[in-house]
Protein backbone atom coordinates (compact mmCIF):
# COMPACT_ATOMS: atom_id res chain seq x y z
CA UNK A 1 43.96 -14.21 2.32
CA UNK A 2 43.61 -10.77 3.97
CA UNK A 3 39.84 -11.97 5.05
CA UNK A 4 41.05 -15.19 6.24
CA UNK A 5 43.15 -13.37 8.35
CA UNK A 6 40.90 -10.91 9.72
CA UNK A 7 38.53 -14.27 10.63
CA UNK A 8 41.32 -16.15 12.10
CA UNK A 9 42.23 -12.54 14.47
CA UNK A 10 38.48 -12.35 15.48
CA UNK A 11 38.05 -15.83 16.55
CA UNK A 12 41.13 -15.73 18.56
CA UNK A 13 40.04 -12.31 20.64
CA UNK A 14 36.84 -14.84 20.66
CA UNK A 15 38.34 -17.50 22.39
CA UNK A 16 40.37 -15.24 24.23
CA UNK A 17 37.47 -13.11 25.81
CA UNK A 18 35.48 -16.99 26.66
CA UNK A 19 38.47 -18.20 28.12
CA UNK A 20 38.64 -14.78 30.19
CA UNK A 21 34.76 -14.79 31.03
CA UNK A 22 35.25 -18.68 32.08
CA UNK A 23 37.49 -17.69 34.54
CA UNK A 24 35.86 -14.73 35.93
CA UNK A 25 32.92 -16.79 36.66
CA UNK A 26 34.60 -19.55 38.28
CA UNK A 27 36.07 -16.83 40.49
CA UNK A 28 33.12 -15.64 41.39
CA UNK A 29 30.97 -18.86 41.93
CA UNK A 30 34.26 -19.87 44.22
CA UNK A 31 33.68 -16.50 46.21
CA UNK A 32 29.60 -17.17 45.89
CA UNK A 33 29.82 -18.63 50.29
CA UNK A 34 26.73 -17.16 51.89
CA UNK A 35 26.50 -19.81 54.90
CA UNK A 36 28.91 -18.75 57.87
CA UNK A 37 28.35 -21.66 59.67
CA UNK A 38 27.16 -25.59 58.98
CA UNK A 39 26.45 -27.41 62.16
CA UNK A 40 24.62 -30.40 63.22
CA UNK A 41 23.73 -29.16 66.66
CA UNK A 42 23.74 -31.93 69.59
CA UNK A 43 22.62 -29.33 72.37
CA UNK A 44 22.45 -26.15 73.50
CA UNK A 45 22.92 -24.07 76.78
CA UNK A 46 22.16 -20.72 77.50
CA UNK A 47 23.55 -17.96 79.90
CA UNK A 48 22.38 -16.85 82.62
CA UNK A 49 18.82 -18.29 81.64
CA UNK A 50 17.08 -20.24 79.10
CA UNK A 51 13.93 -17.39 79.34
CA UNK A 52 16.85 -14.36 78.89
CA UNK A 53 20.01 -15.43 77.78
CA UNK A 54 22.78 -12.93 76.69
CA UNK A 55 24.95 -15.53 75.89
CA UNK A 56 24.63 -19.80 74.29
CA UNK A 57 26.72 -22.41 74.14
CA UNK A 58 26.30 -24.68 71.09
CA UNK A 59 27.71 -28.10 71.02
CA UNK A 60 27.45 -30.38 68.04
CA UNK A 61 29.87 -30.24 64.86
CA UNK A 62 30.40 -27.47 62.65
CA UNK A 63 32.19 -26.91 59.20
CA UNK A 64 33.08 -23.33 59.40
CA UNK A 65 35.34 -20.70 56.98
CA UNK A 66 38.86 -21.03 56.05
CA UNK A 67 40.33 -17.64 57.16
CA UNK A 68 41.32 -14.51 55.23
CA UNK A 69 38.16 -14.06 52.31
CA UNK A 70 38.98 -17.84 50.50
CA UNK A 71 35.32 -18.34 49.86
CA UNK A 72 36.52 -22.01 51.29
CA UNK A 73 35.41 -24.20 54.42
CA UNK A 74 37.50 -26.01 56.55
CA UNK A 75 36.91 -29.91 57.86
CA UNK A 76 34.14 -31.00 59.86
CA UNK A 77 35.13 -30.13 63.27
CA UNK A 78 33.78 -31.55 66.75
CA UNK A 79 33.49 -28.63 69.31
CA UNK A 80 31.39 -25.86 70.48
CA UNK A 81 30.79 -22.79 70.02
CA UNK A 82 30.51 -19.96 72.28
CA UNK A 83 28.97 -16.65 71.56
CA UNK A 84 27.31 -13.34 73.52
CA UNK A 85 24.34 -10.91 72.03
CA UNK A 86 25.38 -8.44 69.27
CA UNK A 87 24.56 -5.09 70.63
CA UNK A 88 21.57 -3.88 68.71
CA UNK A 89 20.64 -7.60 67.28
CA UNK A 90 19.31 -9.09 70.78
CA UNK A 91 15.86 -10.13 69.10
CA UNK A 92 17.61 -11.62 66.12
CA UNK A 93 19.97 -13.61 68.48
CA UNK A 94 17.57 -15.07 70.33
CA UNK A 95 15.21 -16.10 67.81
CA UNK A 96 18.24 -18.16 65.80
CA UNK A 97 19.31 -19.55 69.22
CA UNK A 98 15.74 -21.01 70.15
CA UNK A 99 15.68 -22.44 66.82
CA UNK A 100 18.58 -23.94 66.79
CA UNK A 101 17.73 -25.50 70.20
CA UNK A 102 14.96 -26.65 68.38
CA UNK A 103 17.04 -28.70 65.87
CA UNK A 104 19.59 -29.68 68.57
CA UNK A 105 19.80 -33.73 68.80
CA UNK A 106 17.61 -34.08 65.50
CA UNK A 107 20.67 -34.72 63.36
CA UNK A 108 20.13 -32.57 60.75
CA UNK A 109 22.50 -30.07 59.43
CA UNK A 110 22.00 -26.74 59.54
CA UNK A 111 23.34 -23.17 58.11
CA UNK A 112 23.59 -20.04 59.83
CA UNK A 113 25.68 -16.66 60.12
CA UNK A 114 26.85 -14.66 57.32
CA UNK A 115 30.24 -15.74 55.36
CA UNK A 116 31.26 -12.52 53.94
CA UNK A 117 31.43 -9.94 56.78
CA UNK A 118 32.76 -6.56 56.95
CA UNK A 119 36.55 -6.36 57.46
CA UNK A 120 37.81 -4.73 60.28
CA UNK A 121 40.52 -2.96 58.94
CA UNK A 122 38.34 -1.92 56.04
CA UNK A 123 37.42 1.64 57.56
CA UNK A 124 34.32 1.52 54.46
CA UNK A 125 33.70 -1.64 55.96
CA UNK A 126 33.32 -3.64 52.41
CA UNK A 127 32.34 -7.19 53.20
CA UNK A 128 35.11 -9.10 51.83
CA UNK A 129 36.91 -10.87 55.16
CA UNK A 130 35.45 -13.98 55.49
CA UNK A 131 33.84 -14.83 59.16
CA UNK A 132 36.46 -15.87 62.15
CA UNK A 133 35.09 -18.35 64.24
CA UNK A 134 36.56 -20.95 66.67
CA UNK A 135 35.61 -24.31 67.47
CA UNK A 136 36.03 -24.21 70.77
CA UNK A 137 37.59 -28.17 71.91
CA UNK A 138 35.66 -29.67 74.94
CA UNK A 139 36.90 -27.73 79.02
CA UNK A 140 38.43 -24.50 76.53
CA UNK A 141 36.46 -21.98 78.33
CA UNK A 142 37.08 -18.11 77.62
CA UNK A 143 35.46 -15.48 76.27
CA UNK A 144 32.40 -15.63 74.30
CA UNK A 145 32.71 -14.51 70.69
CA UNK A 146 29.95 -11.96 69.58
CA UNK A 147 27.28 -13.88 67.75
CA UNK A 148 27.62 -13.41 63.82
CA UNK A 149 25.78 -11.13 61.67
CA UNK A 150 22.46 -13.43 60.45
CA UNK A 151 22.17 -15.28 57.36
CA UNK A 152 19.83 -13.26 55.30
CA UNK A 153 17.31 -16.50 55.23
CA UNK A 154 18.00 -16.77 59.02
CA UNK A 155 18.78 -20.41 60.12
CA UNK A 156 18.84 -22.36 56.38
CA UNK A 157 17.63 -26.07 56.48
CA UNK A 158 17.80 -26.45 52.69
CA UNK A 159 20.21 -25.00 49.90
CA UNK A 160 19.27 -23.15 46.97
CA UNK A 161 20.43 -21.45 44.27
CA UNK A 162 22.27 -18.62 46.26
CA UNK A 163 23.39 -21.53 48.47
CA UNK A 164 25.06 -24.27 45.82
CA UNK A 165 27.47 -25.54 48.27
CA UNK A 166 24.82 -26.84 51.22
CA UNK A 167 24.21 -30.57 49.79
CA UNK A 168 27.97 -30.94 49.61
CA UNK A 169 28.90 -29.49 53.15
CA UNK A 170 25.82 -30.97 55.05
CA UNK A 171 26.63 -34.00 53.47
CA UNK A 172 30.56 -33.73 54.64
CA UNK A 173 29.05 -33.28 57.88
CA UNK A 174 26.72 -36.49 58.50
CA UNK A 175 29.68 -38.26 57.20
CA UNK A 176 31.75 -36.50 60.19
CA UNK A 177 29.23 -37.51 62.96
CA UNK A 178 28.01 -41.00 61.13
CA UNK A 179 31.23 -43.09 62.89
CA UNK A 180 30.47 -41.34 66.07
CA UNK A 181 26.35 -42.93 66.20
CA UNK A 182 27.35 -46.34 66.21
């Protein structure tokens, strides 16, 4: 009986340590957002100049993060975008925005910018805030935002393993635009 026991103790700290693993890997493959931004770009301007620009204008739509580190996207959203050169990551900039000019009116979705980026407040500066970014609704003018950090695979055409979510978001976005190409 006293074995029985000891098996019937063991399996439950067993079930008890899958059931904890199960849900510290769903946590983490909910928090697992590398894409900043999804977009199917329609067009692109740039400021002052197309051959220097220190700032672009990016029309199209865009499925971007749900504020405050949720690992979550909101809805497909119709708008633009509006953003001015990093300081220190002018190269980098400008190589993502002539590329995405390239893709602009083709269509096809699109990932770019970094989700996780460094928290403000954080004075370490851990990145665990998710990316703020507005989708600007047509005449708002303003400010431009600073551009994001870069994705680490620069502007991402097709998901992958450290990307499971693009298939599902690129395909919530050509659902968003299909009513609109009638």
């Amino acid at each position: 009986m006293k074995r029985y026991k000891s098996l019937i103790n063991a399996a439950s700290v067993l079930a008890s340590a899958c059931a904890v693993l199960v849900l510290v890997t769903t946590a983490v493959i909910a928090k697992r957002a590398t894409i900043g931004i999804y977009a199917i770009v329609d067009r692109i301007t740039f400021e002052p100049t197309e051959q220097s620009p220190d700032r672009v204008r990016i029309w199209g739509v865009f499925v971007v993060p749900i504020k405050m580190s949720s690992g979550e996207y909101q809805s497909p959203q119709r708008g633009s975008l509006y953003f001015k050169v990093r300081p220190g990551m002018e190269r980098v900039a400008r190589e993502e925005w002539a590329e995405l000019k390239v893709v602009a009116g083709s269509g096809g979705p699109v990932g770019f910018a970094q989700y996780w980026v460094p928290d403000p407040s954080d004075a370490s500066g851990n990145p665990h805030h998710s990316l703020a970014v507005w989708v600007r609704n047509e005449g708002d003018e303003g400010t431009p935002d600073l551009y994001p950090m870069p994705h680490p695979r620069g502007i991402v055409k097709t998901g992958d393993i450290a990307d499971p979510d693009f298939d599902r978001i690129t395909a919530q976005l050509q659902r968003a635009v299909r009513p609109e190409r009638k």
